[in-house]
PDB file of N, CA and C in Angstrom:
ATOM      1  N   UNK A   1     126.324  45.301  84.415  1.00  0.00           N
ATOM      2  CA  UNK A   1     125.085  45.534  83.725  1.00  0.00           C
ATOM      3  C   UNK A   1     124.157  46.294  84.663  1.00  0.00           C
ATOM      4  N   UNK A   2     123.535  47.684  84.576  1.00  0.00           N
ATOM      5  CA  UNK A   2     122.399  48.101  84.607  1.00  0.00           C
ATOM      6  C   UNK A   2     121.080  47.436  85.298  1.00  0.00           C
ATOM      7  N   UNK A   3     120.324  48.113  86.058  1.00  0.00           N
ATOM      8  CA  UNK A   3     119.259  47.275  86.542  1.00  0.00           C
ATOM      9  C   UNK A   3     118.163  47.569  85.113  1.00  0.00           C
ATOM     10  N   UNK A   4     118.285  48.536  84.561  1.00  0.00           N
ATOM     11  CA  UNK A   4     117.370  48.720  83.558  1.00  0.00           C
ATOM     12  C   UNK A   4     118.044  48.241  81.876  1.00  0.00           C
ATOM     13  N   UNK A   5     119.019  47.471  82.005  1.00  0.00           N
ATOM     14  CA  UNK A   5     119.227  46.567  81.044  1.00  0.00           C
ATOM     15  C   UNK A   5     119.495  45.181  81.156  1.00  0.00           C
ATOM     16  N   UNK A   6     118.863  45.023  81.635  1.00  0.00           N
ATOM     17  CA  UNK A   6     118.259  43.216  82.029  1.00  0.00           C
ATOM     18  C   UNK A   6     117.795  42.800  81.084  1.00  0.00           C
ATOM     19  N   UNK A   7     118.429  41.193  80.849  1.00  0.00           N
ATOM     20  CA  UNK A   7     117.573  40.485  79.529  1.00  0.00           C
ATOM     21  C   UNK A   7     116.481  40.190  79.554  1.00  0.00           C
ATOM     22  N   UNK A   8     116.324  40.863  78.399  1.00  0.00           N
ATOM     23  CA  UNK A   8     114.547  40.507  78.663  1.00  0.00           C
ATOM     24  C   UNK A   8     114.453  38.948  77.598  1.00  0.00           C
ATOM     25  N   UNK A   9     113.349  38.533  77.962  1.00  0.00           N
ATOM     26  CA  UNK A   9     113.381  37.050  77.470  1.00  0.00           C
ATOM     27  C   UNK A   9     112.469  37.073  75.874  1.00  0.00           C
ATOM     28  N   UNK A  10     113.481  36.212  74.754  1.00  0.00           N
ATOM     29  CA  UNK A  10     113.278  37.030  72.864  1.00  0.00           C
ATOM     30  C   UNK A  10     111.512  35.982  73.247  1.00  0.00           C
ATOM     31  N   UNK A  11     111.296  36.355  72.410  1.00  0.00           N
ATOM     32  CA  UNK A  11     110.086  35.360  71.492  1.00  0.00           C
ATOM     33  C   UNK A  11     110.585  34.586  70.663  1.00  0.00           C
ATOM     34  N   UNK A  12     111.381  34.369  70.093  1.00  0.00           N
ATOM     35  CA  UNK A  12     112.074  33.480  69.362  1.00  0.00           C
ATOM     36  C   UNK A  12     111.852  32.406  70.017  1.00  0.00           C
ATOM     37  N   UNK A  13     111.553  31.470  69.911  1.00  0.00           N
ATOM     38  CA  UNK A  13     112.065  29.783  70.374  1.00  0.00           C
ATOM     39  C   UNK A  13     113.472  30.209  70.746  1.00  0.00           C
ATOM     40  N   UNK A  14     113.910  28.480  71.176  1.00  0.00           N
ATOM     41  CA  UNK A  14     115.485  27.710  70.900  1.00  0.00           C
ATOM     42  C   UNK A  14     115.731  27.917  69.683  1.00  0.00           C
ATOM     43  N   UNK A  15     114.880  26.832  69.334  1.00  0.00           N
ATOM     44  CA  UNK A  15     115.241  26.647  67.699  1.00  0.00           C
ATOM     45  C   UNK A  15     116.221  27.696  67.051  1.00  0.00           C
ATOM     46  N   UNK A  16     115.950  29.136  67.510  1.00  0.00           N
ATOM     47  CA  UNK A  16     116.740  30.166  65.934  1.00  0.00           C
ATOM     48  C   UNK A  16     115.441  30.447  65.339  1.00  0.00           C
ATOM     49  N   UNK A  17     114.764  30.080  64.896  1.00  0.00           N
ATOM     50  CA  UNK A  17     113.701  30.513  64.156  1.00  0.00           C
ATOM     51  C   UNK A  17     112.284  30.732  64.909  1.00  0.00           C
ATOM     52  N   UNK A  18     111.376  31.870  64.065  1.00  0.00           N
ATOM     53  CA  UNK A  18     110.247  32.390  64.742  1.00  0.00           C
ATOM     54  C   UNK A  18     109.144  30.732  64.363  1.00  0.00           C
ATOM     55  N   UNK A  19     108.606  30.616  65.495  1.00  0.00           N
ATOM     56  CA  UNK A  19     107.335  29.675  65.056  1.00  0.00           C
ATOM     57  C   UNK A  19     106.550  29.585  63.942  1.00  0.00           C
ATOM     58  N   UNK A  20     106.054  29.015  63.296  1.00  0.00           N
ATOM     59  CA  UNK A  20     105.356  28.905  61.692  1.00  0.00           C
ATOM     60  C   UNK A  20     106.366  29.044  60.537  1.00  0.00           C
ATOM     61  N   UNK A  21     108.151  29.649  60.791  1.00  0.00           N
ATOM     62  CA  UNK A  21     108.721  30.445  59.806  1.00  0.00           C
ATOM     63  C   UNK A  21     109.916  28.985  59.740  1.00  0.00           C
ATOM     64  N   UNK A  22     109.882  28.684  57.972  1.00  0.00           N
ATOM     65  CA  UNK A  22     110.422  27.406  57.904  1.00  0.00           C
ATOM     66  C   UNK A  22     112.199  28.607  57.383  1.00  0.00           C
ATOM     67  N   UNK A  23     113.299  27.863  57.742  1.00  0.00           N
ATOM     68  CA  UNK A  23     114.613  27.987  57.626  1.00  0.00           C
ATOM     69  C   UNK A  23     115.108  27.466  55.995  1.00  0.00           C
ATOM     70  N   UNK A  24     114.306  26.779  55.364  1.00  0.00           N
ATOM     71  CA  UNK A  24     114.685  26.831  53.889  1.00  0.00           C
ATOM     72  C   UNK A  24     114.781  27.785  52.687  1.00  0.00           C
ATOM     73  N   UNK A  25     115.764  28.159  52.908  1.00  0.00           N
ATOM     74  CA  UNK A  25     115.360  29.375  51.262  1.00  0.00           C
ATOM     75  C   UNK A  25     115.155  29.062  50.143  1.00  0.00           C
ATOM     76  N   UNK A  26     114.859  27.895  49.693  1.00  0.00           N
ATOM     77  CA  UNK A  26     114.492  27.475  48.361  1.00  0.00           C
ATOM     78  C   UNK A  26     112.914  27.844  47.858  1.00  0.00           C
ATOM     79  N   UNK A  27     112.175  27.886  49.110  1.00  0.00           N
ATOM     80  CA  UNK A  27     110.425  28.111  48.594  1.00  0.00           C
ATOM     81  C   UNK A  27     110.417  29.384  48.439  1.00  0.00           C
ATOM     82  N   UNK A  28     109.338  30.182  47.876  1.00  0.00           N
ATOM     83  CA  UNK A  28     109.008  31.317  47.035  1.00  0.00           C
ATOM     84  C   UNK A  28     108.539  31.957  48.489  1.00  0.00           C
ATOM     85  N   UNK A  29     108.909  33.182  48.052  1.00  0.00           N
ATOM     86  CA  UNK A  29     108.127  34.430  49.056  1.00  0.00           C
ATOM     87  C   UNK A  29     107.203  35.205  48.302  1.00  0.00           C
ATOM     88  N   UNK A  30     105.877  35.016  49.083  1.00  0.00           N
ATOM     89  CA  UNK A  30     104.644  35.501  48.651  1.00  0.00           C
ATOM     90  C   UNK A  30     104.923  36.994  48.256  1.00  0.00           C
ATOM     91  N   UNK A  31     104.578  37.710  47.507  1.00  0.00           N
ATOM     92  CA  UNK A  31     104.881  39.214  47.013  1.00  0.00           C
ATOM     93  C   UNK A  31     103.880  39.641  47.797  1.00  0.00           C
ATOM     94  N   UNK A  32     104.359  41.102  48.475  1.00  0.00           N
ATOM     95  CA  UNK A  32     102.988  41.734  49.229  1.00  0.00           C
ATOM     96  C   UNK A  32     102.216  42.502  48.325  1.00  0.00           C
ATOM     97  N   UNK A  33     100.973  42.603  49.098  1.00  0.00           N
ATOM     98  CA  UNK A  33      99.810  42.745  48.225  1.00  0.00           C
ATOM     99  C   UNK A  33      99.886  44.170  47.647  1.00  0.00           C
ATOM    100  N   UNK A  34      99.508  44.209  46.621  1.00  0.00           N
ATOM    101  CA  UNK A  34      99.451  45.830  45.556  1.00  0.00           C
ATOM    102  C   UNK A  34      98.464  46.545  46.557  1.00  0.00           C
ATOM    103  N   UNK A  35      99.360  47.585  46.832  1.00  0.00           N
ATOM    104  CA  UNK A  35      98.129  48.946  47.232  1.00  0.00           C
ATOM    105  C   UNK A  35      97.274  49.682  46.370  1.00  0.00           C
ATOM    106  N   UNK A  36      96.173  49.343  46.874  1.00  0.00           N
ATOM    107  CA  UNK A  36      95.213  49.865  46.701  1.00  0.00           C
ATOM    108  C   UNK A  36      94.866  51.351  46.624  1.00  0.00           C
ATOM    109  N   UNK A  37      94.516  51.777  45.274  1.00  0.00           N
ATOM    110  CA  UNK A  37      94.791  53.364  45.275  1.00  0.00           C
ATOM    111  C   UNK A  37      92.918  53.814  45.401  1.00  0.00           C
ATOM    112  N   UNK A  38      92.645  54.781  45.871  1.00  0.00           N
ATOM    113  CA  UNK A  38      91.161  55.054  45.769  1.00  0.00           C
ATOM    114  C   UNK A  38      90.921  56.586  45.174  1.00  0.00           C
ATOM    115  N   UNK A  39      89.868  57.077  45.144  1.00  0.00           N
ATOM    116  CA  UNK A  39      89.742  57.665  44.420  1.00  0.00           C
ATOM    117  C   UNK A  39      90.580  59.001  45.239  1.00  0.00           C
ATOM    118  N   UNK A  40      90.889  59.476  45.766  1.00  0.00           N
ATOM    119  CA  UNK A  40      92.161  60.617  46.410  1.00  0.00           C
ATOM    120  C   UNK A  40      93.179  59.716  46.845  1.00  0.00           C
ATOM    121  N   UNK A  41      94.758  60.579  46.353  1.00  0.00           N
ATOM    122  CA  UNK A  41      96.039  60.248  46.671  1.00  0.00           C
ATOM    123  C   UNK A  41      95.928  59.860  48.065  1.00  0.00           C
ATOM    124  N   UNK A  42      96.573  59.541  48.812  1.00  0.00           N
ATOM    125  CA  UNK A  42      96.974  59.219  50.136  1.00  0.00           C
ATOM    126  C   UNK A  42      98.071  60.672  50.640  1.00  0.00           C
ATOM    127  N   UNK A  43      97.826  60.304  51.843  1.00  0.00           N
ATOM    128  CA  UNK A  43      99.337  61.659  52.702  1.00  0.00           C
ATOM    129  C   UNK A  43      99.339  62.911  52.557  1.00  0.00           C
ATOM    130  N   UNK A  44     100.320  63.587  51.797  1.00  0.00           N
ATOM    131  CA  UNK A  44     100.333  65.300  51.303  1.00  0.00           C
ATOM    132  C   UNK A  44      99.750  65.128  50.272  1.00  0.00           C
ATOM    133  N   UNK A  45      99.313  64.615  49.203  1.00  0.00           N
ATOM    134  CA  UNK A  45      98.782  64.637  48.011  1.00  0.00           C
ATOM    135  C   UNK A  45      97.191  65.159  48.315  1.00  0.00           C
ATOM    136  N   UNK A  46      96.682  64.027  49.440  1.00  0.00           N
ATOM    137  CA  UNK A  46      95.107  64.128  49.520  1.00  0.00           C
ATOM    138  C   UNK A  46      95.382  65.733  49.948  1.00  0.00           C
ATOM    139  N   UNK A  47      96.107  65.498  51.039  1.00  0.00           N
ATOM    140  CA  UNK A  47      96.158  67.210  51.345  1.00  0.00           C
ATOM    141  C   UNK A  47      96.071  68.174  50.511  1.00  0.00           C
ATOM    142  N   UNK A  48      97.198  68.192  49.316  1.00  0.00           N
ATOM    143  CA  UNK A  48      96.687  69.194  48.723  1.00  0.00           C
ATOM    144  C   UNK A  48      95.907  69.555  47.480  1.00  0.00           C
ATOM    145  N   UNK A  49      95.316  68.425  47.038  1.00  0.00           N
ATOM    146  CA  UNK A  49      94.060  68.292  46.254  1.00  0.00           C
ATOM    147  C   UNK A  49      93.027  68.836  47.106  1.00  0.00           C
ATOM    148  N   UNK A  50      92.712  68.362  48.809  1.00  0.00           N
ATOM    149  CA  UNK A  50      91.717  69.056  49.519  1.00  0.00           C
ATOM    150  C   UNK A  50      91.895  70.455  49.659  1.00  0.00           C
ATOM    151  N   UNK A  51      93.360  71.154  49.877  1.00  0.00           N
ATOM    152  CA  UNK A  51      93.404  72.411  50.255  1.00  0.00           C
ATOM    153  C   UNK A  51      93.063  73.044  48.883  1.00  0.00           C
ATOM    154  N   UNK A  52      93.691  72.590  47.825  1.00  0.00           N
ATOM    155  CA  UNK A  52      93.588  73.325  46.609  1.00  0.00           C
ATOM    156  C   UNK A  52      92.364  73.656  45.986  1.00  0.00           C
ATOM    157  N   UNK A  53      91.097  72.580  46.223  1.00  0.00           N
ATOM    158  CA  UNK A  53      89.611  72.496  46.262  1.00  0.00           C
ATOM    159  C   UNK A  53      88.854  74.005  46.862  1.00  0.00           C
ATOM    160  N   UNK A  54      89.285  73.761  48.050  1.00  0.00           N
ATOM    161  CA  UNK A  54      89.062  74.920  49.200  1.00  0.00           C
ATOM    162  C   UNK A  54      89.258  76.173  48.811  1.00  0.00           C
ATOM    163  N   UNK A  55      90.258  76.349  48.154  1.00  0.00           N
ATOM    164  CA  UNK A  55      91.003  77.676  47.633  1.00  0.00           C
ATOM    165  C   UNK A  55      90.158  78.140  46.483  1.00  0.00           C
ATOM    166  N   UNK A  56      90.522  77.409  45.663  1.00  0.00           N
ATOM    167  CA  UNK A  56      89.249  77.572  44.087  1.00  0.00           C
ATOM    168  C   UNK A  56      87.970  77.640  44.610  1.00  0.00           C
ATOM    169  N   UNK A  57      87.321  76.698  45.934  1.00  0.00           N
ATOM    170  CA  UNK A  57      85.618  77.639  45.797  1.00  0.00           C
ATOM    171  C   UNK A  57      85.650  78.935  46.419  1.00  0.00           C
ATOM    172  N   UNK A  58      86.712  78.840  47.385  1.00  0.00           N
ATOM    173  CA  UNK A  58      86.620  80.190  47.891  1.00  0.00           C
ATOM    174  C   UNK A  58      86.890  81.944  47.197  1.00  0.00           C
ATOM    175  N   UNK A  59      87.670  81.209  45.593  1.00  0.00           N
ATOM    176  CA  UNK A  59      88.214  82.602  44.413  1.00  0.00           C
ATOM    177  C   UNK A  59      86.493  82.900  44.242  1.00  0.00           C
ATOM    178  N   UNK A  60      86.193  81.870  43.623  1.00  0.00           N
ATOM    179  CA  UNK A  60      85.069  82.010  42.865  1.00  0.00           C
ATOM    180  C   UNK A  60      83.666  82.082  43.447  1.00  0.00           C
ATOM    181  N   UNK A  61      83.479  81.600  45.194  1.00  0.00           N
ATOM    182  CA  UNK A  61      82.779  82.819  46.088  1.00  0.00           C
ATOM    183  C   UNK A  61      82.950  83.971  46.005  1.00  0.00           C
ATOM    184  N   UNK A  62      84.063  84.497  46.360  1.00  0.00           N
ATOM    185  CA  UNK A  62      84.701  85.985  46.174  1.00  0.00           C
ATOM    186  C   UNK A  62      84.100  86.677  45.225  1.00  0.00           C
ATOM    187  N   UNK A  63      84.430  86.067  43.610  1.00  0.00           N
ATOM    188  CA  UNK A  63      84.110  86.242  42.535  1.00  0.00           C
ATOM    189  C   UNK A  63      82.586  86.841  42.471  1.00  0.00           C
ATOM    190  N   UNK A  64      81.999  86.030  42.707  1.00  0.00           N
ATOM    191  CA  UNK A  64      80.089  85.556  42.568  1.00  0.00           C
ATOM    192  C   UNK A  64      79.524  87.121  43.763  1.00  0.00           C
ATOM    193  N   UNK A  65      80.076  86.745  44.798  1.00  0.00           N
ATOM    194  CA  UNK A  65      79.340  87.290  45.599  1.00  0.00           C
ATOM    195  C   UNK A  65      80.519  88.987  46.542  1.00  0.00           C
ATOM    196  N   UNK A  66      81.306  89.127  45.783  1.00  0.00           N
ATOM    197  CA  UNK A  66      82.086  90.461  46.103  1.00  0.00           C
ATOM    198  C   UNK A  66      81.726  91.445  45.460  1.00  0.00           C
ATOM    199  N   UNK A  67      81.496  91.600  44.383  1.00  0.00           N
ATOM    200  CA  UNK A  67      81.101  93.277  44.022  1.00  0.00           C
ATOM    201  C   UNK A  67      79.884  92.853  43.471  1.00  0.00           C
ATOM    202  N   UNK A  68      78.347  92.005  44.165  1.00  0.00           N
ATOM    203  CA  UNK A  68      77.730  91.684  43.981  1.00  0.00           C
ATOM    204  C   UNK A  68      76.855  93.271  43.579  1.00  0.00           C
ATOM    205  N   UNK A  69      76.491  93.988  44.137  1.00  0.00           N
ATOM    206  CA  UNK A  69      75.815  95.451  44.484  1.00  0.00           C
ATOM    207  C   UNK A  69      76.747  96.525  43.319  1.00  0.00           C
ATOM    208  N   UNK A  70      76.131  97.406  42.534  1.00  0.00           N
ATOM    209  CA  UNK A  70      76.525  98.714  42.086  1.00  0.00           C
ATOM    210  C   UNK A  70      75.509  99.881  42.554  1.00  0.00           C
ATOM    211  N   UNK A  71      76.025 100.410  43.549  1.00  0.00           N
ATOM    212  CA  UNK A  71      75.247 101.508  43.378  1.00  0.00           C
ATOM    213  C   UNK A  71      75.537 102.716  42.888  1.00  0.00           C
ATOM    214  N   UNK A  72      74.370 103.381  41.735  1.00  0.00           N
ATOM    215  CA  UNK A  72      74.425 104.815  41.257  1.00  0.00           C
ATOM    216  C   UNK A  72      73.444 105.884  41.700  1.00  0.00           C
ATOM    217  N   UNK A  73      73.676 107.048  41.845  1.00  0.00           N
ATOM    218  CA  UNK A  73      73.151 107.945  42.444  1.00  0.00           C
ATOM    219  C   UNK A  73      72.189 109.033  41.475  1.00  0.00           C
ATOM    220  N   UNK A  74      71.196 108.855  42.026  1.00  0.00           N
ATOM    221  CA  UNK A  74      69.943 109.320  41.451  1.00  0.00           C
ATOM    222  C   UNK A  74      70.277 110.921  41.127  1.00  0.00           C
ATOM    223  N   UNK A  75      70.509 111.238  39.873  1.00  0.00           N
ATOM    224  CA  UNK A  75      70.585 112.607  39.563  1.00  0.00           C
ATOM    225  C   UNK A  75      70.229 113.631  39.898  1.00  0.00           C
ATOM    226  N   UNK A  76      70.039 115.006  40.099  1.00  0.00           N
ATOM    227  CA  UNK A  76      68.954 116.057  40.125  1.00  0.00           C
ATOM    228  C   UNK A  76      67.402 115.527  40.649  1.00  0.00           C
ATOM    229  N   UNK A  77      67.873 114.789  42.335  1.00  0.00           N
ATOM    230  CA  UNK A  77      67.282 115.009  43.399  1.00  0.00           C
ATOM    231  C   UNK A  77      67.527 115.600  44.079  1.00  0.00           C
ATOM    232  N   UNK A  78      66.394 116.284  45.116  1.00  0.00           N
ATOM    233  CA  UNK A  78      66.721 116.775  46.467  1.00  0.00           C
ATOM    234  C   UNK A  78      66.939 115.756  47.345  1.00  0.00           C
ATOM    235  N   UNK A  79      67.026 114.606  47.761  1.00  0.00           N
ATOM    236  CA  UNK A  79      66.981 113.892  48.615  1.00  0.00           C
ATOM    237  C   UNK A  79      68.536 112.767  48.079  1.00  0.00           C
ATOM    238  N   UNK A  80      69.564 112.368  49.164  1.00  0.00           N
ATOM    239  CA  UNK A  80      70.208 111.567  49.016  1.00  0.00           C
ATOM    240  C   UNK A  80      69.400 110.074  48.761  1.00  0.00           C
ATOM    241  N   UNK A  81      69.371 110.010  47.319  1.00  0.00           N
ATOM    242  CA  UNK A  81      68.866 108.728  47.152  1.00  0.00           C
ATOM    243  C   UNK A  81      69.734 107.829  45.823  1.00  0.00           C
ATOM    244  N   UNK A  82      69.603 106.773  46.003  1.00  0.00           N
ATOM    245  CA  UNK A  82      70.672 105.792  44.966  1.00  0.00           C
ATOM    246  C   UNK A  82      69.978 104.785  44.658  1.00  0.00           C
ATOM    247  N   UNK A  83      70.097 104.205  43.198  1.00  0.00           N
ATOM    248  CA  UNK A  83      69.451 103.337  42.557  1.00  0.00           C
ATOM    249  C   UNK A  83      70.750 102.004  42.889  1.00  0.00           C
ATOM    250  N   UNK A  84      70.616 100.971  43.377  1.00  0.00           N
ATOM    251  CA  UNK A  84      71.368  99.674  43.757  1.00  0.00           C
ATOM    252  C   UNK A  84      70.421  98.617  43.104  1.00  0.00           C
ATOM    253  N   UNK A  85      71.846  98.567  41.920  1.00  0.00           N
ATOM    254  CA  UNK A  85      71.665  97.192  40.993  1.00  0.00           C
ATOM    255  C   UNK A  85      72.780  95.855  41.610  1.00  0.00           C
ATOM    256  N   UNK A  86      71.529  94.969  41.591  1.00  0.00           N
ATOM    257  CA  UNK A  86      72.338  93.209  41.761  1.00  0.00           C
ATOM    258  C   UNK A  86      72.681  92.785  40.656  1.00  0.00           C
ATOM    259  N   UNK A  87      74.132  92.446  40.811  1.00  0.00           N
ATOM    260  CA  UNK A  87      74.598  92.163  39.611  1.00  0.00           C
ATOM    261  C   UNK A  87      74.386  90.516  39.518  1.00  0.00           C
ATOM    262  N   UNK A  88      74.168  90.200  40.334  1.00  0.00           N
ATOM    263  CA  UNK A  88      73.928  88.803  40.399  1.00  0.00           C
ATOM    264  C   UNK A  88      72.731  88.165  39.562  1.00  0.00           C
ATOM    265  N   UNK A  89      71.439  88.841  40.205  1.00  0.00           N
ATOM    266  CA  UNK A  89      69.756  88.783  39.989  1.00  0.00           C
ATOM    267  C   UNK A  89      69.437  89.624  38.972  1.00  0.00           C
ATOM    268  N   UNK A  90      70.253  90.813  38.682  1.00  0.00           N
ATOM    269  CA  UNK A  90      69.661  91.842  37.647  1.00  0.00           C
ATOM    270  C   UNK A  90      68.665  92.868  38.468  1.00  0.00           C
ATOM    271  N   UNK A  91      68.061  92.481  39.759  1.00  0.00           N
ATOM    272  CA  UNK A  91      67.075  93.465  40.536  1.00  0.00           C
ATOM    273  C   UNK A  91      67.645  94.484  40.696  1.00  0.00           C
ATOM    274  N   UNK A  92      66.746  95.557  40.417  1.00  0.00           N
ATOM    275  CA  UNK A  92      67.304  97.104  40.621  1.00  0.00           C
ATOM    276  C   UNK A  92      66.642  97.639  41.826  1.00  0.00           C
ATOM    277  N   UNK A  93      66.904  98.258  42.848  1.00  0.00           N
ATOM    278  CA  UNK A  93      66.419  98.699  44.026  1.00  0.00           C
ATOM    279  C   UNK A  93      66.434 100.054  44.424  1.00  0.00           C
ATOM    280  N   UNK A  94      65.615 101.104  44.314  1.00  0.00           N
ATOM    281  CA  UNK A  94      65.679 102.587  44.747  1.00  0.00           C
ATOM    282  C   UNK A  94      65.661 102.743  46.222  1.00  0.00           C
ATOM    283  N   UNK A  95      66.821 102.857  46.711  1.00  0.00           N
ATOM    284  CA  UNK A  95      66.908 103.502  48.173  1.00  0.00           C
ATOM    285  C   UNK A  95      67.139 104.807  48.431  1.00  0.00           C
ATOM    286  N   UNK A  96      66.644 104.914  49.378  1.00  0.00           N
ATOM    287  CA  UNK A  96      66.828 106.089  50.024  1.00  0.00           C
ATOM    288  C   UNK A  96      67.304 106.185  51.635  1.00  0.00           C
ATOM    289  N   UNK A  97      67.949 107.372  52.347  1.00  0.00           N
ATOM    290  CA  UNK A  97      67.960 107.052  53.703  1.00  0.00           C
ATOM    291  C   UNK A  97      67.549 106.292  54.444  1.00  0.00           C
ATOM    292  N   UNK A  98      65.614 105.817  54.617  1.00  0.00           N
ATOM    293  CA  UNK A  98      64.940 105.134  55.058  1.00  0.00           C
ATOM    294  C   UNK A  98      65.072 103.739  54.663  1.00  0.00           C
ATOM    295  N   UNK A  99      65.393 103.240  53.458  1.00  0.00           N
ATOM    296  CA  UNK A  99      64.545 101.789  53.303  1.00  0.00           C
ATOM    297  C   UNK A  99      64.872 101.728  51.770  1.00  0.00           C
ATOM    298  N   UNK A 100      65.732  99.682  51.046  1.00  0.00           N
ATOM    299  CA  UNK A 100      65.505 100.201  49.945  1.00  0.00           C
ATOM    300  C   UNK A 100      64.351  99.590  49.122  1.00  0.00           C
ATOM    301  N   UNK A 101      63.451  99.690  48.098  1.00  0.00           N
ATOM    302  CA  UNK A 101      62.363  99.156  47.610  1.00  0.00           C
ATOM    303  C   UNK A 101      62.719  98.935  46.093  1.00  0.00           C
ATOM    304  N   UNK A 102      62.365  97.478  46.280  1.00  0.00           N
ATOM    305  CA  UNK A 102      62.764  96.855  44.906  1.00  0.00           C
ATOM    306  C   UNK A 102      61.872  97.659  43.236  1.00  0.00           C
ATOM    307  N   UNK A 103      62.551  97.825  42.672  1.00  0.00           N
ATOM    308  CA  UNK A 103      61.767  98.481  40.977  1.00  0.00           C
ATOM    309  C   UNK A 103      60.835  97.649  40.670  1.00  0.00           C
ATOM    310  N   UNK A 104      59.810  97.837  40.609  1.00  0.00           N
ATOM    311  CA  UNK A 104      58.714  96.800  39.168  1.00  0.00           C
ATOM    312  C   UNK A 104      59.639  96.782  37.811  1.00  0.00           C
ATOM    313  N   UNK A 105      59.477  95.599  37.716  1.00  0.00           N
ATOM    314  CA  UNK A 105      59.573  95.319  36.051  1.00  0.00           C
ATOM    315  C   UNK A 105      58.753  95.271  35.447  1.00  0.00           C
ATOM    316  N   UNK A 106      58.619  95.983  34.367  1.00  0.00           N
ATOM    317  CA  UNK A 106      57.601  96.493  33.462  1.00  0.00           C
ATOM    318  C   UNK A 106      57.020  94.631  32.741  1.00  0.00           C
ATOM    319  N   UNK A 107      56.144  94.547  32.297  1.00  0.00           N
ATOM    320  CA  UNK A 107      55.895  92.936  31.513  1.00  0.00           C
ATOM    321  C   UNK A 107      55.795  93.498  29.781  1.00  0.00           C
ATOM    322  N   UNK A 108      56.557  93.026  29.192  1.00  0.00           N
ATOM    323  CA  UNK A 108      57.020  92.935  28.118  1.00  0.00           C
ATOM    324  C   UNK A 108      55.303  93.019  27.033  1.00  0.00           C
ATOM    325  N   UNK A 109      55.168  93.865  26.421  1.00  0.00           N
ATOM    326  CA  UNK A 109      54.265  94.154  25.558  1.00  0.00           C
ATOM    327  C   UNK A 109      54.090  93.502  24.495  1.00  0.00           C
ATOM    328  N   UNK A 110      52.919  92.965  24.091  1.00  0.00           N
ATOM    329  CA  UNK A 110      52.413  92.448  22.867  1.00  0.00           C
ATOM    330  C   UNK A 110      52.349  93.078  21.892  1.00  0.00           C
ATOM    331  N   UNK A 111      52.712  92.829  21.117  1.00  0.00           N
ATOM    332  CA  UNK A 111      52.460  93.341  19.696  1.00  0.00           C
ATOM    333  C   UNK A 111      51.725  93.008  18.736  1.00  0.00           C
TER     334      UNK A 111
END
């Protein structure tokens, strides 16, 4: 025998049996307790309910805020200038080289 396979000494008693644990098989064995489910799966599941979450806000960021801007180009000017509509807000903005400056909206007339 090995110096590194030496008996090591059980926990078991003499007896054969673990302490508190009776040797009769006639009494009932307690059923273990029902797991508890909460509101996300457990393991790969939570995983990919979380990743799949992640994915969908990130389409529909994309969505919202990717071709947020149209810009069209101001006709029969001399000056490179472009009208940039938010498609988001509806604000229309006249830029030019310098700087762009948001449109007034006219206030809706009484009749």
């Amino acid at each position: 025998m090995k110096s590194s396979e030496a008996v090591k000494p059980s926990l078991v008693p003499s007896g054969g049996h673990a302490k508190g644990k009776d040797t009769d098989g006639d009494e009932p064995v307690a059923a273990p307790a029902p797991v508890k489910v909460g509101f996300l799966p457990t393991g790969l599941s939570r995983a990919m309910v979380i990743g799949s979450l992640l994915l969908v806000s990130a389409v529909i960021a994309v969505g919202l805020f990717g071709d947020r801007y149209t810009l069209v180009s101001a006709l029969r000017s001399e000056n490179a200038v472009i009208y940039r509509l938010d498609r988001l807000t509806g604000q229309i903005s006249f830029c030019s080289p310098v700087a762009c400056v948001p449109v007034a909206e006219k206030a809706p007339t009484a009749n």
